[in-house]
C-alpha atoms as a PDB file:
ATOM      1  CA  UNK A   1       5.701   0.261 -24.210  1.00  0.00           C
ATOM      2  CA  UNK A   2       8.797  -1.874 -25.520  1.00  0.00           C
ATOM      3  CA  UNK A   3       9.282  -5.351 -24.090  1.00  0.00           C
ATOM      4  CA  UNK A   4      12.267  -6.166 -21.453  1.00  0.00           C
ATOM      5  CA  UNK A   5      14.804  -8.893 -23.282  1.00  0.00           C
ATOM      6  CA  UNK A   6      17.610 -10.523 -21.575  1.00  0.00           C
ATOM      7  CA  UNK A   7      21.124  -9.736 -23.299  1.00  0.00           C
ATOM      8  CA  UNK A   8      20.601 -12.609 -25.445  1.00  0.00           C
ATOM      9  CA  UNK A   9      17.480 -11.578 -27.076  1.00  0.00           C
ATOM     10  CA  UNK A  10      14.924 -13.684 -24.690  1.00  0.00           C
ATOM     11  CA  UNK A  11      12.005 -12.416 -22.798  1.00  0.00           C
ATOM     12  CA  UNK A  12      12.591 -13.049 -18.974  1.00  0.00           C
ATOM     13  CA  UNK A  13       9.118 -13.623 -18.146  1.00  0.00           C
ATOM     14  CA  UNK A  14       7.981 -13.344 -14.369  1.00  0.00           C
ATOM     15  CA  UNK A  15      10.946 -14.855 -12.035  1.00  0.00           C
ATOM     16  CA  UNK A  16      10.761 -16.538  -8.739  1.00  0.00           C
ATOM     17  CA  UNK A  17      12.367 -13.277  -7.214  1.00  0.00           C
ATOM     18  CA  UNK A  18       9.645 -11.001  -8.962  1.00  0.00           C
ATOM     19  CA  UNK A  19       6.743 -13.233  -8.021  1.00  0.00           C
ATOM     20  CA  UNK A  20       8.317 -13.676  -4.396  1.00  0.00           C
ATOM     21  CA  UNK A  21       8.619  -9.916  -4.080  1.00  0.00           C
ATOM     22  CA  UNK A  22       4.913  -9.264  -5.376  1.00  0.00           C
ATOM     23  CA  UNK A  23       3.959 -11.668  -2.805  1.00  0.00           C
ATOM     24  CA  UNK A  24       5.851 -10.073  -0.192  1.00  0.00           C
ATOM     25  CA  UNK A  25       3.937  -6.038  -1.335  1.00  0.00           C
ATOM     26  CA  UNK A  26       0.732  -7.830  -1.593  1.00  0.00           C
ATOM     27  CA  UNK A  27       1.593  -9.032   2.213  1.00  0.00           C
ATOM     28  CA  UNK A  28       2.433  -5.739   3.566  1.00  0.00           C
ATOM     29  CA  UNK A  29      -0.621  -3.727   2.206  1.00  0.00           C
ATOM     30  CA  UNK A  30      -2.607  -6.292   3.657  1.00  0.00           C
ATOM     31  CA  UNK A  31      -0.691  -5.960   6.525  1.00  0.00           C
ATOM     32  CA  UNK A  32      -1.594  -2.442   6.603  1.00  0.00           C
ATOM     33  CA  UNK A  33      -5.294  -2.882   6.331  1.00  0.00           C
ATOM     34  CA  UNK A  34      -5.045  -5.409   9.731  1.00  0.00           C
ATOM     35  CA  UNK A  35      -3.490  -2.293  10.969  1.00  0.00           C
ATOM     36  CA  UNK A  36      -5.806   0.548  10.129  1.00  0.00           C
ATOM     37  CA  UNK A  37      -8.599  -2.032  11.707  1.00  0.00           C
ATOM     38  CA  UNK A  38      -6.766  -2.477  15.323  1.00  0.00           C
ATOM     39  CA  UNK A  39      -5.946   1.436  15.163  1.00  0.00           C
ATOM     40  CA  UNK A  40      -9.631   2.010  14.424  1.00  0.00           C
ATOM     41  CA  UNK A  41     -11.023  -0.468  16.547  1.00  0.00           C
ATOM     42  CA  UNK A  42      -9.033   1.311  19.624  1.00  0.00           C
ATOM     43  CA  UNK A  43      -9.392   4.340  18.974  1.00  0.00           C
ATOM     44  CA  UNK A  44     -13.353   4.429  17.700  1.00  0.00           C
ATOM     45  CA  UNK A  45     -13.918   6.381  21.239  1.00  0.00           C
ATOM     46  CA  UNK A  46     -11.532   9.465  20.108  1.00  0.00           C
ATOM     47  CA  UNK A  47     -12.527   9.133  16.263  1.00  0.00           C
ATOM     48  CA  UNK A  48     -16.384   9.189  17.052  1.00  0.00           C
ATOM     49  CA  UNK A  49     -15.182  12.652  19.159  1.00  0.00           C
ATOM     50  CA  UNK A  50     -14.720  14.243  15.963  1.00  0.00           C
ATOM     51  CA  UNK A  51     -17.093  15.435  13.150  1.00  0.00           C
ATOM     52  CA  UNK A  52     -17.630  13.236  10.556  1.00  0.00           C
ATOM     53  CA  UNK A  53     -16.011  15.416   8.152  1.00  0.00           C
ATOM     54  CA  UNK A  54     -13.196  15.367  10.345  1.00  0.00           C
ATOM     55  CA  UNK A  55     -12.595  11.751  10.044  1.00  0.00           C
ATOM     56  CA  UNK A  56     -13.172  11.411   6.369  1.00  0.00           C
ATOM     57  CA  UNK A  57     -10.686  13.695   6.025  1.00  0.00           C
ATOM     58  CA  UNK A  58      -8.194  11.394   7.943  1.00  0.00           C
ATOM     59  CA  UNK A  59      -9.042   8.754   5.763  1.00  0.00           C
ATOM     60  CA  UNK A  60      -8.379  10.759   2.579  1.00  0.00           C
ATOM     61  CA  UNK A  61      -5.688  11.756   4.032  1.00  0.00           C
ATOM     62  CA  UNK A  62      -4.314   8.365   4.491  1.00  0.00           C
ATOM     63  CA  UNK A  63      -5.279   7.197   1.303  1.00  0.00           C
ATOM     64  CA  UNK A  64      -3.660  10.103  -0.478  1.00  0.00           C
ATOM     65  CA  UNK A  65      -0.774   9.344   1.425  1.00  0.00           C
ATOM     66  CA  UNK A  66      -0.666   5.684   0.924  1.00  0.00           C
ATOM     67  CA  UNK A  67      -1.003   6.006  -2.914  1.00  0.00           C
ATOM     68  CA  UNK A  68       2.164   8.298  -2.216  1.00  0.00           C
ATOM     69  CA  UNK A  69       4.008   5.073  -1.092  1.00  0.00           C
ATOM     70  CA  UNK A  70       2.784   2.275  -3.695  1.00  0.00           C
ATOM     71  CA  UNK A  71       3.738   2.338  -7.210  1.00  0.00           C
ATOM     72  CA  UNK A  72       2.293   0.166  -9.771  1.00  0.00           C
ATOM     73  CA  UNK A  73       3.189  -1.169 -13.302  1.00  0.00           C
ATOM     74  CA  UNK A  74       2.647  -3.750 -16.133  1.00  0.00           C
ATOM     75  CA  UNK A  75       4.770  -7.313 -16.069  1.00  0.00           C
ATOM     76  CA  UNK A  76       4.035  -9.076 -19.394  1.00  0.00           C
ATOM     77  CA  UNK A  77       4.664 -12.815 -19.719  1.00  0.00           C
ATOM     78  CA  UNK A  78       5.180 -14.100 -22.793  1.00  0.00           C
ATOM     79  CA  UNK A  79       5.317 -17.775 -22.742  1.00  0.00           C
ATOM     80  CA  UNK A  80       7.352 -20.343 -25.695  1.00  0.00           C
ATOM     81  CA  UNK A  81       3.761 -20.219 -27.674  1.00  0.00           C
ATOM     82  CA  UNK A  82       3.637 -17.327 -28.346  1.00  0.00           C
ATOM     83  CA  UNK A  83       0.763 -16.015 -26.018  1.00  0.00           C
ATOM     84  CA  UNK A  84       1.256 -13.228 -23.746  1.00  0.00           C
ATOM     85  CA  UNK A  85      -0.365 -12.557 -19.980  1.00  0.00           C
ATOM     86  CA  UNK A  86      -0.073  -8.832 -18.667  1.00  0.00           C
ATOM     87  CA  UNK A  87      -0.342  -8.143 -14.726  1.00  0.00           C
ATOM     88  CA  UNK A  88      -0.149  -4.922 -12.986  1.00  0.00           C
ATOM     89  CA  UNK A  89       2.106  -5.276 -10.235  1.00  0.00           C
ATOM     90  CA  UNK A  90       2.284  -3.446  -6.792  1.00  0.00           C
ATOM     91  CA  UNK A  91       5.999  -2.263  -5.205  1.00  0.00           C
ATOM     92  CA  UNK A  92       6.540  -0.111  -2.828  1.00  0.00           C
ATOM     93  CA  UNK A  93       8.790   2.650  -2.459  1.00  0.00           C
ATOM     94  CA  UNK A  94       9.242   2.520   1.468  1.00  0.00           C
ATOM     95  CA  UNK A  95       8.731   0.668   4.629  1.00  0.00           C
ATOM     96  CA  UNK A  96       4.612  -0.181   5.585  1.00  0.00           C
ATOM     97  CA  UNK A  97       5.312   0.167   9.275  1.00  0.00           C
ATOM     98  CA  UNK A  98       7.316   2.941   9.241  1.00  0.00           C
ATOM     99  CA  UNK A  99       4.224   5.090   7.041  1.00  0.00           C
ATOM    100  CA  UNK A 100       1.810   3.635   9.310  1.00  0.00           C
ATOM    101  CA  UNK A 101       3.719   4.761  12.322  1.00  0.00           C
ATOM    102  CA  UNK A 102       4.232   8.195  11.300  1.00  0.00           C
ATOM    103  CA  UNK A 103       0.992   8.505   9.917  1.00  0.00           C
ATOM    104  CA  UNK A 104      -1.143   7.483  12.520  1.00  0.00           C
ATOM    105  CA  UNK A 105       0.935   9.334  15.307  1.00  0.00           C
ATOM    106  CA  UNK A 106       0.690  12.257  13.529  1.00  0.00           C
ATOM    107  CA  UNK A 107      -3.230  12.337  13.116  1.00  0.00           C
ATOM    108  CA  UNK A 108      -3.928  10.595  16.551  1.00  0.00           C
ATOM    109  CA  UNK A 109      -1.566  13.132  18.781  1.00  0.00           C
ATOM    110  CA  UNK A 110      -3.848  15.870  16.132  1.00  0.00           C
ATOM    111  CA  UNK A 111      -7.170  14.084  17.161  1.00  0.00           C
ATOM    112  CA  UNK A 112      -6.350  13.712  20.809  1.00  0.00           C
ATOM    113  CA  UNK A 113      -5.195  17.335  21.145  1.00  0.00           C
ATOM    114  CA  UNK A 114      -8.343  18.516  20.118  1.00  0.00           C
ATOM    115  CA  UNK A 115     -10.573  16.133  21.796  1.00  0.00           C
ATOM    116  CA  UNK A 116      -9.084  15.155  24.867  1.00  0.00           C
ATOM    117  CA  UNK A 117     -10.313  11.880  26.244  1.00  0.00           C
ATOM    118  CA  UNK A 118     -11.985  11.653  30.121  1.00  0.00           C
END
């Protein structure tokens, strides 16, 4: 993999925007785990309806899905001594809530229609 110069030969390092906006994906998937726990937590009633193969396969499901929305590559540092730090960073390619919404109204209407609560 070739190294990212600036126009006049310099490597740009990490900038305050790039470290800003790998604070702000690291937020959101984070985010997104406080939100699979409050959708669990509520619905654990309707979930424990199911099979258990039935709900590991919503949580493959989600994963597979998720993966689907992060994207991940290498940000290499190299600082005026010479040495060189490499990070994998996270971005995303869409909105958290938006996936989450969809996601979990999709498999929740699924779950509910075939186990009806009361």
């Amino acid at each position: 993999m070739g190294e990212v110069k600036h126009q006049n030969g310099r490597n740009p390092g990490i900038g305050k925007e790039a470290a800003m906006a790998l604070y702000i994906d690291i937020s959101a998937i984070a985010g997104q785990v406080r939100i699979i726990r409050a959708v669990t937590k509520r619905y654990v009633p309707l979930l424990q309806k199911g099979s258990g193969d039935y709900t590991e396969d919503i949580v493959n499901d989600f994963l597979i899905e998720l993966r689907g929305l992060i994207f991940s590559y290498k940000v290499t540092t190299i600082f005026a001594d010479g040495s060189r730090e490499t990070v994998r960073a996270l971005r995303l390619k869409g909105c958290v809530e938006d996936f989450a919404t969809t996601f979990w109204a999709r498999k929740l209407d699924c779950i509910h229609n075939q186990f009806p609560l009361g």
